[in-house]
N, C-alpha and C. Protein backbone atom coordinates (compact mmCIF):
# COMPACT_ATOMS: atom_id res chain seq x y z
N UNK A 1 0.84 -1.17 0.00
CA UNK A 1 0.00 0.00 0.00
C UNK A 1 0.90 1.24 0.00
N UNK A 2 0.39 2.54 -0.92
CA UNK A 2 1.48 3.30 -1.16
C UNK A 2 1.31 4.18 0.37
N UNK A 3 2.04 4.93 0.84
CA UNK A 3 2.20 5.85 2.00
C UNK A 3 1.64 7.22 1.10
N UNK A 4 0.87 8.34 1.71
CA UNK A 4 0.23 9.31 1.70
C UNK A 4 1.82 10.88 1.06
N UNK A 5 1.83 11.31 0.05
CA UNK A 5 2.66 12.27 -0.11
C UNK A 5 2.66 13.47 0.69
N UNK A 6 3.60 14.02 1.82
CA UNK A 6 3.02 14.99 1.64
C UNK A 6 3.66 16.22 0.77
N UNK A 7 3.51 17.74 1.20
CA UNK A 7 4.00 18.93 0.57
C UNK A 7 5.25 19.01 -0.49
N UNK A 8 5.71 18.57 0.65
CA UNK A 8 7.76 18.75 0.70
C UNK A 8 8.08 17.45 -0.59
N UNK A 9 7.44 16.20 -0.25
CA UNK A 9 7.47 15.37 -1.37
C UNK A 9 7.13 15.38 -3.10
N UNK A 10 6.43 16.68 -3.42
CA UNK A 10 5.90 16.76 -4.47
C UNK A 10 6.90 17.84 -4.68
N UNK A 11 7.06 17.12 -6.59
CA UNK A 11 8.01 18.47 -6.94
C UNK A 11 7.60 19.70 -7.50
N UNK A 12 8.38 20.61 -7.35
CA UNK A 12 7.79 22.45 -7.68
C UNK A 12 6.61 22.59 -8.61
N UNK A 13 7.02 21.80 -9.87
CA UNK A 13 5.45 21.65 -10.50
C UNK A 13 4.52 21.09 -10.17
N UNK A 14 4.30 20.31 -9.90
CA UNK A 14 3.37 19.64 -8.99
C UNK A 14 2.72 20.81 -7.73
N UNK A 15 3.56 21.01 -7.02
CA UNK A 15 3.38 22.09 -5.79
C UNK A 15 2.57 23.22 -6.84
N UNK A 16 3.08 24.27 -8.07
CA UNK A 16 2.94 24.99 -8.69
C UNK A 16 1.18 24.39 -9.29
N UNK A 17 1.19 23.38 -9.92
CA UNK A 17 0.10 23.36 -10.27
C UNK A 17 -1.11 22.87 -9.19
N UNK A 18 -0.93 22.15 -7.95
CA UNK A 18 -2.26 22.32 -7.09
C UNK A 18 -2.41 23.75 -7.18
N UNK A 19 -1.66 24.90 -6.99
CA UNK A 19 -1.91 25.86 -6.32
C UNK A 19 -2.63 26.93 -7.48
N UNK A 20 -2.42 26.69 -8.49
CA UNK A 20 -2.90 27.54 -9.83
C UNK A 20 -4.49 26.52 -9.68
N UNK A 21 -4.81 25.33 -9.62
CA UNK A 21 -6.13 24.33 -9.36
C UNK A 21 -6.75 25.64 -8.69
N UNK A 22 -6.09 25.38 -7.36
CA UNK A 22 -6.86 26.18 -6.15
C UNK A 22 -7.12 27.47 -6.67
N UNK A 23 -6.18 28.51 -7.15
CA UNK A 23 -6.84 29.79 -7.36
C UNK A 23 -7.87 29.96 -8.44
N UNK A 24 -8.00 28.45 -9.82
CA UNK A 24 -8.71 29.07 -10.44
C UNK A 24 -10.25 28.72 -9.74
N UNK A 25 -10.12 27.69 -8.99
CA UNK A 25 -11.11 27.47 -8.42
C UNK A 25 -11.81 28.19 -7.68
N UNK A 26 -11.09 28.84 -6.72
CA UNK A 26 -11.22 30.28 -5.87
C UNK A 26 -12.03 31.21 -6.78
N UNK A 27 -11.42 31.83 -8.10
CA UNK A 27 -11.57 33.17 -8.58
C UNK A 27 -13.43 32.60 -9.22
N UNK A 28 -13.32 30.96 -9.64
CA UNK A 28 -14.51 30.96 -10.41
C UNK A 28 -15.85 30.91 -9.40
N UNK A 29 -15.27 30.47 -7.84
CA UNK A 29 -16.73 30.48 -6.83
C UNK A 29 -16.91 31.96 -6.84
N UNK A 30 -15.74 32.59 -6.76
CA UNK A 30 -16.01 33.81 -6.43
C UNK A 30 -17.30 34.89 -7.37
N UNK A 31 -16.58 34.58 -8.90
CA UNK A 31 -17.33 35.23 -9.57
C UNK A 31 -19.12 34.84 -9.87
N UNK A 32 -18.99 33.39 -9.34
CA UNK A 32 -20.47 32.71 -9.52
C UNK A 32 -21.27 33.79 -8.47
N UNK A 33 -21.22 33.65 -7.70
CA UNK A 33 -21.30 34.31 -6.26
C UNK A 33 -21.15 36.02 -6.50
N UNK A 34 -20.45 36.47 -6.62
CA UNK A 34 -20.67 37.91 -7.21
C UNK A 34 -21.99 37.82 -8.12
N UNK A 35 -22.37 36.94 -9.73
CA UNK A 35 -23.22 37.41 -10.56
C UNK A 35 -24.06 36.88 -9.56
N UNK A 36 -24.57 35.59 -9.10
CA UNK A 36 -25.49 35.62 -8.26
C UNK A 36 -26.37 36.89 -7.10
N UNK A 37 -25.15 37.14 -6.61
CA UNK A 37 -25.37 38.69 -5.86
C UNK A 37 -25.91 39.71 -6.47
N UNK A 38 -25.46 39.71 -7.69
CA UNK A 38 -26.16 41.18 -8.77
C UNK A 38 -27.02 41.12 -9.35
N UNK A 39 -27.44 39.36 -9.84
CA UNK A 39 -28.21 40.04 -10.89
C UNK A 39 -29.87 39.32 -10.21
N UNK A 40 -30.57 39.93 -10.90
CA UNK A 40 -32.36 39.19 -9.94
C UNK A 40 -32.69 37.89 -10.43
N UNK A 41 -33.40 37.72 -9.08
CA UNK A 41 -34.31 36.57 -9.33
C UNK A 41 -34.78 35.86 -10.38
N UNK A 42 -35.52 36.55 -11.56
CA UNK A 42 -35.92 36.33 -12.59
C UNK A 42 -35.14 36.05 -13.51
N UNK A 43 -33.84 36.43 -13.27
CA UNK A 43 -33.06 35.83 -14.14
C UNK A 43 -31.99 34.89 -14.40
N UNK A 44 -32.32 34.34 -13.07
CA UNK A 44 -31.59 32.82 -12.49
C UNK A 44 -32.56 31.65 -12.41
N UNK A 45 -31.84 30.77 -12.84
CA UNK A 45 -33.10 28.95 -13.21
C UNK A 45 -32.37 28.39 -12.03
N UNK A 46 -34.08 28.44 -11.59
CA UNK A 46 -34.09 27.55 -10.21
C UNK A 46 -33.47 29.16 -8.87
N UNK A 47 -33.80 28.33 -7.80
CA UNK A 47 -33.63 28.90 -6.59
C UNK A 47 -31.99 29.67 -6.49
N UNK A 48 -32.17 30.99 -6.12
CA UNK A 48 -30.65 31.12 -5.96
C UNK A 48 -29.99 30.82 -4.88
N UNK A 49 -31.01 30.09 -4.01
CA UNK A 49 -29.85 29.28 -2.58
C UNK A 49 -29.12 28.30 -3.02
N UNK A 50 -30.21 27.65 -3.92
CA UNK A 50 -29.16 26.04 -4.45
C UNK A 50 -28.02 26.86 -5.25
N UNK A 51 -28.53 27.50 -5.96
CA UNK A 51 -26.67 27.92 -7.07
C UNK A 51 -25.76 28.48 -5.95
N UNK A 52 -25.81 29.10 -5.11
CA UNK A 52 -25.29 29.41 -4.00
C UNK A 52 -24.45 27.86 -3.58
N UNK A 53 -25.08 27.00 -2.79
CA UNK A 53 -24.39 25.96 -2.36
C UNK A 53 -24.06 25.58 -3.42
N UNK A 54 -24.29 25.21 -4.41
CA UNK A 54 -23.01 24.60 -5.83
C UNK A 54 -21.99 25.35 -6.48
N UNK A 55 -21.92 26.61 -5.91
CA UNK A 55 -20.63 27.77 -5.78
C UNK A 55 -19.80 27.21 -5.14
N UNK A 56 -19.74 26.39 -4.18
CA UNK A 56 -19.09 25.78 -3.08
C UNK A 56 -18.96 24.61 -3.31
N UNK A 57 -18.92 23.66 -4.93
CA UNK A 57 -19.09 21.93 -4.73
C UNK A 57 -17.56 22.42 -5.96
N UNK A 58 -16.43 22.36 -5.58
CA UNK A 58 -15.57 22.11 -6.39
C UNK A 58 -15.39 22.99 -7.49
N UNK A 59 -15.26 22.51 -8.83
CA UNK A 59 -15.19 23.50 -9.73
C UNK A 59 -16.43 23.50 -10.92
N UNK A 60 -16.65 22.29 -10.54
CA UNK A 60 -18.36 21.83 -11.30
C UNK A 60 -19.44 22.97 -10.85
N UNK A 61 -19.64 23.35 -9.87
CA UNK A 61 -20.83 24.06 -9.73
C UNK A 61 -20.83 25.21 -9.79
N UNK A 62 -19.87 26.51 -9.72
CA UNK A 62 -19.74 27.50 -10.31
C UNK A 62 -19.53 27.29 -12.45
N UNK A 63 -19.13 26.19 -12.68
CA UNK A 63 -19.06 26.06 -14.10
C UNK A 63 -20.76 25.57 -14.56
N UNK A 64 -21.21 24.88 -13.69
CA UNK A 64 -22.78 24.74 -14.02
C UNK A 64 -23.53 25.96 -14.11
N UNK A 65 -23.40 26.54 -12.53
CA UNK A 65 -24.10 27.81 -12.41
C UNK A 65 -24.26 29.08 -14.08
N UNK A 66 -22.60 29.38 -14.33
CA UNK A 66 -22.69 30.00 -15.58
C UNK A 66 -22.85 29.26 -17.30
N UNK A 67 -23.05 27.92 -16.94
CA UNK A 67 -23.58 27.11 -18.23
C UNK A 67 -24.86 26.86 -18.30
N UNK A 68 -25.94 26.25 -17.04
CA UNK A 68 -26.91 26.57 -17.25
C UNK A 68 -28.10 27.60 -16.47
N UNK A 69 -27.54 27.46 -15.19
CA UNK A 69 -27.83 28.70 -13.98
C UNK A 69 -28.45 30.67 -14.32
N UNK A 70 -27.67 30.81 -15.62
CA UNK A 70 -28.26 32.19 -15.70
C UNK A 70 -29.06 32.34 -17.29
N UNK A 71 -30.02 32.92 -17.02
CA UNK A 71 -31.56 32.86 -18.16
C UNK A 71 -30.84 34.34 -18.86
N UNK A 72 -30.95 34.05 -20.38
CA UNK A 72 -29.73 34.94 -21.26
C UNK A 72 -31.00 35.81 -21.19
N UNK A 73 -30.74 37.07 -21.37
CA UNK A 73 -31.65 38.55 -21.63
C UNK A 73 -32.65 38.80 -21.38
């Protein structure tokens, strides 16, 4: 059974790319969550609590939210 890597074990790219994962992940809840905040009711499918909690499921649910989540014009 393999033993668990940690930090120090992974090399600079490796280290370099979790951390670019994490920010794009960061910047895309963020912005789900901002348009959520701005724009109304009527123009979001479905409840905006649920797109809210799928802002928060990884990188799938802010990419859902702006694929099918906002009603065009």
């Amino acid at each position: 059974m393999e033993s668990r890597k940690s930090w120090n074990d992974l090399s600079p790219s490796q280290q370099r790319a979790i951390v670019a994962a994490g920010v794009v992940q960061l910047l895309l809840a963020t912005a789900a969550l901002l348009d959520l905040r701005r724009r109304p009711s009527e123009q979001v499918r479905g409840p905006k609590g649920l797109w809210v909690a799928a802002a928060f499921v990884n990188t799938v649910g802010p990419l859902a939210y702006f694929a099918f989540g906002r009603r065009r014009g």
